[in-house]
Protein backbone atom coordinates (compact mmCIF):
# COMPACT_ATOMS: atom_id res chain seq x y z
CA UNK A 1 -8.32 4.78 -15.13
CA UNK A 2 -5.38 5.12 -16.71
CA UNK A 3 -4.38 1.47 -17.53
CA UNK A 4 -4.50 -1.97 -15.61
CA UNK A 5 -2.97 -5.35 -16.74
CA UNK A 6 -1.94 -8.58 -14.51
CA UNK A 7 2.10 -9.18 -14.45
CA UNK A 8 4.67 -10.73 -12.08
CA UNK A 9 5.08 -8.96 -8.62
CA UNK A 10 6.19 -9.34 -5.28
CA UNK A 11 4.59 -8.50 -1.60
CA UNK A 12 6.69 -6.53 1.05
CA UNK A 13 4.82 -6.03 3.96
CA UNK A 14 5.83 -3.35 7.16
CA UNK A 15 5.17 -4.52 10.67
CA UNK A 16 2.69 -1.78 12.24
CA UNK A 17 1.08 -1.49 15.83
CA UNK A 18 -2.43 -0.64 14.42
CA UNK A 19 -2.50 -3.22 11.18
CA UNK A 20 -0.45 -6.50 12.17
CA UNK A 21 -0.91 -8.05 8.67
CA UNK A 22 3.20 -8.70 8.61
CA UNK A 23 2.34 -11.51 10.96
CA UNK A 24 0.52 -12.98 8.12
CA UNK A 25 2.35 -16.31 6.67
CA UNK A 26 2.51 -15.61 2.93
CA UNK A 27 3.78 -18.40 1.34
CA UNK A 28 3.29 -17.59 -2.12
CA UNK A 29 2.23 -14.91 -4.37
CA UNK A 30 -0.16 -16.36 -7.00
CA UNK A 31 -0.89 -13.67 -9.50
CA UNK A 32 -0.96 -9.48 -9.22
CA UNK A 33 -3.55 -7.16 -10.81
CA UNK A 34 -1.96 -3.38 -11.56
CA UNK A 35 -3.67 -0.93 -11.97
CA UNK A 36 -2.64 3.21 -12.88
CA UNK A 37 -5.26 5.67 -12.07
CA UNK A 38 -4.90 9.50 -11.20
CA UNK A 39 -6.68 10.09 -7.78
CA UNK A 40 -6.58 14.02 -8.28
CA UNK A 41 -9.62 14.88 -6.02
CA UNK A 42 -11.39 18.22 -6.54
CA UNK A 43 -10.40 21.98 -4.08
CA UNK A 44 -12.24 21.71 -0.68
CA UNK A 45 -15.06 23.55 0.31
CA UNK A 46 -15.35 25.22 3.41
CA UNK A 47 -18.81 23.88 5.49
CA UNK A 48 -18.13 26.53 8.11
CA UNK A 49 -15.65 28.78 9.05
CA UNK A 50 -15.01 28.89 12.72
CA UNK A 51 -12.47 32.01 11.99
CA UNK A 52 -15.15 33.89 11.17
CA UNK A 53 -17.42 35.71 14.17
């Protein structure tokens, strides 16, 4: 974690087929928690290789 505080903020939400929270009533936005992280994750490894015969 890189740093986190609380701070103003506002909510903008995108209508979606599979995740209808725009249809939510939001009537007010009482406090926001921000946070910075880096979310680098690690080179894959292979479990199998179907290339391979």
């Amino acid at each position: 974690m890189r740093g986190a505080w609380t701070g103003p903020a506002r909510l903008q939400l995108f209508q979606h087929a599979l995740a209808p929270l725009a249809d939510l009533p939001v009537l007010e936005v009482l406090s926001a928690d921000h946070v910075l992280t880096d979310l680098t994750l690690p080179p894959p490894e292979p479990v199998h290789d179907y290339l391979t015969r």
